[in-house]
C-alpha atoms as a PDB file:
ATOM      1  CA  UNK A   1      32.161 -42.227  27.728  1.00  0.00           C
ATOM      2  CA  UNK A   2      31.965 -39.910  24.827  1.00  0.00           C
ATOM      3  CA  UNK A   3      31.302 -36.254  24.137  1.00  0.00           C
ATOM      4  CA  UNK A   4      29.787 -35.048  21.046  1.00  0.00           C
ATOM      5  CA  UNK A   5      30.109 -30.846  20.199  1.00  0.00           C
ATOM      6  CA  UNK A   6      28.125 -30.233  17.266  1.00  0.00           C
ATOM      7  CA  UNK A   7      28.105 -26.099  15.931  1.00  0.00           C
ATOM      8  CA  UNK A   8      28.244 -25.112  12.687  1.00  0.00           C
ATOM      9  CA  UNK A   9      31.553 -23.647  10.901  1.00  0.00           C
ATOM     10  CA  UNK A  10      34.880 -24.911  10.876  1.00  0.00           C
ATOM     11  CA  UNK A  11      37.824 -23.525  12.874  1.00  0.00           C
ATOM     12  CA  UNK A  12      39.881 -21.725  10.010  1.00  0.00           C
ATOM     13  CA  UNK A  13      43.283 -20.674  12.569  1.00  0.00           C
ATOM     14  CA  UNK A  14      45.725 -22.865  12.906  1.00  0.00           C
ATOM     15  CA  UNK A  15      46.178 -21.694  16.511  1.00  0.00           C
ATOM     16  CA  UNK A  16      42.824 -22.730  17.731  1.00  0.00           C
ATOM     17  CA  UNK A  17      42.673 -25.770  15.907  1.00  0.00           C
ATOM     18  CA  UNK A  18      46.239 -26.858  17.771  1.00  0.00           C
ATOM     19  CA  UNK A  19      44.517 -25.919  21.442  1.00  0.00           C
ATOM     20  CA  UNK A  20      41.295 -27.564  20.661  1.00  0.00           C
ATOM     21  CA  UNK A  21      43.316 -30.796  19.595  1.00  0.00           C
ATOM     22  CA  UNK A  22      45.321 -30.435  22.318  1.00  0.00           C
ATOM     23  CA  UNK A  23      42.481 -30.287  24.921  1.00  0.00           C
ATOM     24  CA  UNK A  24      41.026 -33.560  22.972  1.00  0.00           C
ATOM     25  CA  UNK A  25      44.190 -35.066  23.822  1.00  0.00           C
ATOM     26  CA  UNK A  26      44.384 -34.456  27.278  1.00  0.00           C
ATOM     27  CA  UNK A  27      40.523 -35.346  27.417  1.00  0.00           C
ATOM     28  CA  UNK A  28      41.144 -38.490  25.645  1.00  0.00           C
ATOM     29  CA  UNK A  29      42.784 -40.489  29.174  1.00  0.00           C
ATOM     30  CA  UNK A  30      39.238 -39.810  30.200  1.00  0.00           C
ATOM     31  CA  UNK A  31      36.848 -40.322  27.136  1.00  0.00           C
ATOM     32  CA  UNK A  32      36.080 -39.743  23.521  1.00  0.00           C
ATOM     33  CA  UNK A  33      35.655 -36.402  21.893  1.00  0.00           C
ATOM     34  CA  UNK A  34      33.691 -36.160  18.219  1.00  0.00           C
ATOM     35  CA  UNK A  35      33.260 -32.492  17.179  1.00  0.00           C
ATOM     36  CA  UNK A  36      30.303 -32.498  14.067  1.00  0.00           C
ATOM     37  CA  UNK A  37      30.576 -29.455  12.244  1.00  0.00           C
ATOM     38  CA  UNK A  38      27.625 -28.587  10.658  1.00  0.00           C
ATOM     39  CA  UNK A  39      27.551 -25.604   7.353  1.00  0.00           C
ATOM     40  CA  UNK A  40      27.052 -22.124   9.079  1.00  0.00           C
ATOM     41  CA  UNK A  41      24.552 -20.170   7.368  1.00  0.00           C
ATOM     42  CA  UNK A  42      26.002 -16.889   5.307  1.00  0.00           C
ATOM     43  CA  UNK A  43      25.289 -13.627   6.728  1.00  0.00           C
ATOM     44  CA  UNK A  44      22.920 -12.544   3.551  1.00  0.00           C
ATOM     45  CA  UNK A  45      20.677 -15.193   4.925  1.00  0.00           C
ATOM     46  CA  UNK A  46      17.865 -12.827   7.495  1.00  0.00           C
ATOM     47  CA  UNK A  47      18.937 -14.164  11.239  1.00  0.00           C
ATOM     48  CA  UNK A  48      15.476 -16.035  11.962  1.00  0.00           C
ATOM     49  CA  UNK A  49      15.929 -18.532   8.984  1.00  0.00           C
ATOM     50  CA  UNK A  50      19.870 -18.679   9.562  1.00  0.00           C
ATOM     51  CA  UNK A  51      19.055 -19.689  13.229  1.00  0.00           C
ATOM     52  CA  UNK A  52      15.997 -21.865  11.790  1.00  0.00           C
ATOM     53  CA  UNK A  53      18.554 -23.777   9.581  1.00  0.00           C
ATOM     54  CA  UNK A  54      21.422 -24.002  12.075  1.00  0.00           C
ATOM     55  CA  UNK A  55      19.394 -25.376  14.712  1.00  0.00           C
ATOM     56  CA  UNK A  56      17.850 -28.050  11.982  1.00  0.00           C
ATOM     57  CA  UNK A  57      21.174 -29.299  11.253  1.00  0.00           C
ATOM     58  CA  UNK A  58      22.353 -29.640  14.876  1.00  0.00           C
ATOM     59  CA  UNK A  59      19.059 -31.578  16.360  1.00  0.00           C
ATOM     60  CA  UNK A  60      19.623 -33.829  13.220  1.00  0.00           C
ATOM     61  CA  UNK A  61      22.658 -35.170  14.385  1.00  0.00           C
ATOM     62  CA  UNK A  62      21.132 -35.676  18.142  1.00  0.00           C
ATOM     63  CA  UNK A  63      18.526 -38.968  19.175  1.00  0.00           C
ATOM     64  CA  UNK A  64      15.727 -38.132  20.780  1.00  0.00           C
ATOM     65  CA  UNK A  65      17.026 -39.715  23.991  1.00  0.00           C
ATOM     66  CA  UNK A  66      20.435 -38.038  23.721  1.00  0.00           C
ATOM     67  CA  UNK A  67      21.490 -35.552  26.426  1.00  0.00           C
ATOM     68  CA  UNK A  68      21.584 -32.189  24.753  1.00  0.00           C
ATOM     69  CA  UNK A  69      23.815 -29.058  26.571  1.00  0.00           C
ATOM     70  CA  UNK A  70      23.538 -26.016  24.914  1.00  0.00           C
ATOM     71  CA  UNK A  71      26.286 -23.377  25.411  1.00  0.00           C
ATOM     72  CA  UNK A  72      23.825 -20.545  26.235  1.00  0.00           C
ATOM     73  CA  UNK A  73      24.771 -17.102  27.232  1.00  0.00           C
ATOM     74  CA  UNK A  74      21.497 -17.009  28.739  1.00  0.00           C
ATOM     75  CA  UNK A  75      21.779 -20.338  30.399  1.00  0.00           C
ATOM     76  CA  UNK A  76      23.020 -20.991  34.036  1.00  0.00           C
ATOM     77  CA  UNK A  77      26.173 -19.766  35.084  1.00  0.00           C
ATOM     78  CA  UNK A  78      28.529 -22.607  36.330  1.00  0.00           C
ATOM     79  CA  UNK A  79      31.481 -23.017  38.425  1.00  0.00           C
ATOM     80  CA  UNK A  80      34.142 -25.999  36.902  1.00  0.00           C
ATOM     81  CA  UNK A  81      32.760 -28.101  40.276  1.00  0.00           C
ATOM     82  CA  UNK A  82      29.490 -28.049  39.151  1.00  0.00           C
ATOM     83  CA  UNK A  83      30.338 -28.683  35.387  1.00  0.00           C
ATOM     84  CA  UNK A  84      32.187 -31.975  36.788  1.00  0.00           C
ATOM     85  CA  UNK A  85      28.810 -32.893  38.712  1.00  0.00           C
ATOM     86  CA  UNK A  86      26.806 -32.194  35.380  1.00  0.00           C
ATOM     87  CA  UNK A  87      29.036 -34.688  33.247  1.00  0.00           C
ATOM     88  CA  UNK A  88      29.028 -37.377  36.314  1.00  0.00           C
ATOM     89  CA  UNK A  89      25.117 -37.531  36.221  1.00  0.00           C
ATOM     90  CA  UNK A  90      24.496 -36.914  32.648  1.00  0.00           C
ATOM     91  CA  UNK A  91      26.711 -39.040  31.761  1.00  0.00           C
ATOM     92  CA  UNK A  92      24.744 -41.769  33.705  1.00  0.00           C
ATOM     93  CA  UNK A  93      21.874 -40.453  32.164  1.00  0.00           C
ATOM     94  CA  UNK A  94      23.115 -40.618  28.574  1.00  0.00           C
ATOM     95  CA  UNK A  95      24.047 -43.715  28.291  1.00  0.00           C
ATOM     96  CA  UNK A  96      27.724 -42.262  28.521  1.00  0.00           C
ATOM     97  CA  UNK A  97      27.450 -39.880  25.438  1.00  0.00           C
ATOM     98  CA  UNK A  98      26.588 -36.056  26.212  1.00  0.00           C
ATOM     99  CA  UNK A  99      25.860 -33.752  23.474  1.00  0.00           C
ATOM    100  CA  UNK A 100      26.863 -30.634  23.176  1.00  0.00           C
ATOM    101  CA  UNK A 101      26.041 -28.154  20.477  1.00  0.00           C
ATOM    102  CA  UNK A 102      27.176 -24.496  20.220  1.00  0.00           C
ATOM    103  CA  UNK A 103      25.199 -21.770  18.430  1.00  0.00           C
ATOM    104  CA  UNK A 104      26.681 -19.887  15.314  1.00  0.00           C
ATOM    105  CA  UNK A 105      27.096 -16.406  14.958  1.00  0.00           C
ATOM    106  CA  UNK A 106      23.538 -15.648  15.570  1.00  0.00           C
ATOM    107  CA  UNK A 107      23.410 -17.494  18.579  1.00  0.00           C
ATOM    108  CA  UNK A 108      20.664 -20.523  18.812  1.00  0.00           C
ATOM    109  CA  UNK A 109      17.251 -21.789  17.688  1.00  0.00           C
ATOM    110  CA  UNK A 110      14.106 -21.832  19.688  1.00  0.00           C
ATOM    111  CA  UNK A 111      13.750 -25.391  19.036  1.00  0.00           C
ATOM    112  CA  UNK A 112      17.618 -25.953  20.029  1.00  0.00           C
ATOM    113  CA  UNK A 113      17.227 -24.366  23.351  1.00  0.00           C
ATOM    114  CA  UNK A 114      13.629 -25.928  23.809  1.00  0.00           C
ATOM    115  CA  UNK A 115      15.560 -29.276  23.494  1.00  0.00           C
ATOM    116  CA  UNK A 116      18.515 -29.128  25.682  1.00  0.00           C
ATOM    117  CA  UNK A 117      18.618 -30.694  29.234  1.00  0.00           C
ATOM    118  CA  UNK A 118      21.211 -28.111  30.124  1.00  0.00           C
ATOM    119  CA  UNK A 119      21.611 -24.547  29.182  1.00  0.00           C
ATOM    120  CA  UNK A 120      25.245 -23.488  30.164  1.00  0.00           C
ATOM    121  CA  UNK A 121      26.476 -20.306  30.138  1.00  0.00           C
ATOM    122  CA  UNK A 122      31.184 -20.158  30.031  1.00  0.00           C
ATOM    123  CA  UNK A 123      30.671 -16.228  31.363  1.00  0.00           C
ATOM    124  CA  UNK A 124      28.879 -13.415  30.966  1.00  0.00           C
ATOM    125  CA  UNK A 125      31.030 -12.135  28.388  1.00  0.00           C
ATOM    126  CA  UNK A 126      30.895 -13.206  24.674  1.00  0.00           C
ATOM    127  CA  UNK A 127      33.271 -15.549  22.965  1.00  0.00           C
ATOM    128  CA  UNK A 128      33.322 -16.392  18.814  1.00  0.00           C
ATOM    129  CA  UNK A 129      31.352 -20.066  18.308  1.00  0.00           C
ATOM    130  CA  UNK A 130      35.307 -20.853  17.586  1.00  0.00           C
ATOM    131  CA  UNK A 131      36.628 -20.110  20.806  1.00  0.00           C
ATOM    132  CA  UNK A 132      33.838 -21.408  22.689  1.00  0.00           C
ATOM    133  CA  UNK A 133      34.750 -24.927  21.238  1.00  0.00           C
ATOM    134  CA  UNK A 134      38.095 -24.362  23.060  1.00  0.00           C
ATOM    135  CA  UNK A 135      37.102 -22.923  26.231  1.00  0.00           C
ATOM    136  CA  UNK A 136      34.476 -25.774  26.442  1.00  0.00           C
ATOM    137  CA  UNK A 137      37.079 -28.285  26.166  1.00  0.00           C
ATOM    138  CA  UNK A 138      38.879 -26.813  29.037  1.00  0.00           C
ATOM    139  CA  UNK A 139      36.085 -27.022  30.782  1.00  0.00           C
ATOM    140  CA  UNK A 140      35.181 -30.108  30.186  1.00  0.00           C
ATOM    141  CA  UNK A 141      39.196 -31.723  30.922  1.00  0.00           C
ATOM    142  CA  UNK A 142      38.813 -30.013  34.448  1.00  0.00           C
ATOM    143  CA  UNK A 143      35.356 -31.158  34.635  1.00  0.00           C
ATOM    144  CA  UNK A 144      37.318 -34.670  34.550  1.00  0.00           C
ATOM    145  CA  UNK A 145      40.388 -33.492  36.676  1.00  0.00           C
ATOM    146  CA  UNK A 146      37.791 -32.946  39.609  1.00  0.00           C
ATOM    147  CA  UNK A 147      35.277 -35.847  39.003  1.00  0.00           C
ATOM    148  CA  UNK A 148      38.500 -37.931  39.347  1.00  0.00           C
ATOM    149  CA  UNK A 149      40.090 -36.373  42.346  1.00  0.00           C
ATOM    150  CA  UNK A 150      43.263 -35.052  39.946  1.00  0.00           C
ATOM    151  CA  UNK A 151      45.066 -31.932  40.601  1.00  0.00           C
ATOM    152  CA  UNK A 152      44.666 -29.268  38.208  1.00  0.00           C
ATOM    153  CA  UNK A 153      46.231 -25.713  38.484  1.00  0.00           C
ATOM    154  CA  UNK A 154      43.475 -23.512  40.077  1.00  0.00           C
END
């Protein structure tokens, strides 16, 4: 199994990038974790063809047949239980490699969101496309906790 999280930027603090890595660890007992950072797009650049480009760069790394989640704020609210069903069946679906991209600053493309097989929404707050990535991850290692029967704090 393998999850891909392709969003544009890099993590620049050194405290994120230790929990992310981290939460790759613990993940890795389960399965594989690539992250693809694609260039974000300056703010000088007008939103539509920063979102345009963005969303370019992200469906270039994904096949055709790939299972694509976007982290929406408009998509469906989940609880962790049903984030563990999601990976068991896409998964299965995938060929054992889910996608996942994350939007930049501006959010995500048309095309991105017309793609995806899930829209997923963390809350109905807003997080920086940074600490998505790390929130995600936990996420995703209780996803595992659960599909495997594994206690994890509640």
């Amino acid at each position: 199994m393998k999850i891909r999280i392709i969003a544009p930027g890099k993590i620049k603090e050194k405290w994120l990038s230790e929990g992310i890595e981290e939460y790759r660890k613990r993940i890795s007992r389960y399965s594989s974790t690539e992250i693809i950072e694609v260039p974000d797009s300056p703010d000088s650049v007008p939103v539509d063809k920063a979102l345009a480009k963005e969303g370019e760069l992200i469906l270039s790394k994904i096949k055709d047949t790939d299972v694509l989640w976007v982290m929406d704020l408009h998509g469906e609210l989940l609880t962790s239980e049903k984030i563990s069903e999601y990976m068991e069946s896409d998964f299965i679906k995938g060929g054992s490699v889910i996608n996942i991209a994350i939007g930049g600053s501006n959010g995500l493309s048309p095309e991105l969101v017309k793609r995806a097989d899930r829209r997923i929404c963390l809350g109905k707050v807003t997080y920086t496309h940074q600490m998505t990535r790390l929130i995600l991850l936990e996420q995703l290692y209780r996803g595992f906790k659960i599909s495997n029967n594994e206690k994890y704090h509640k």
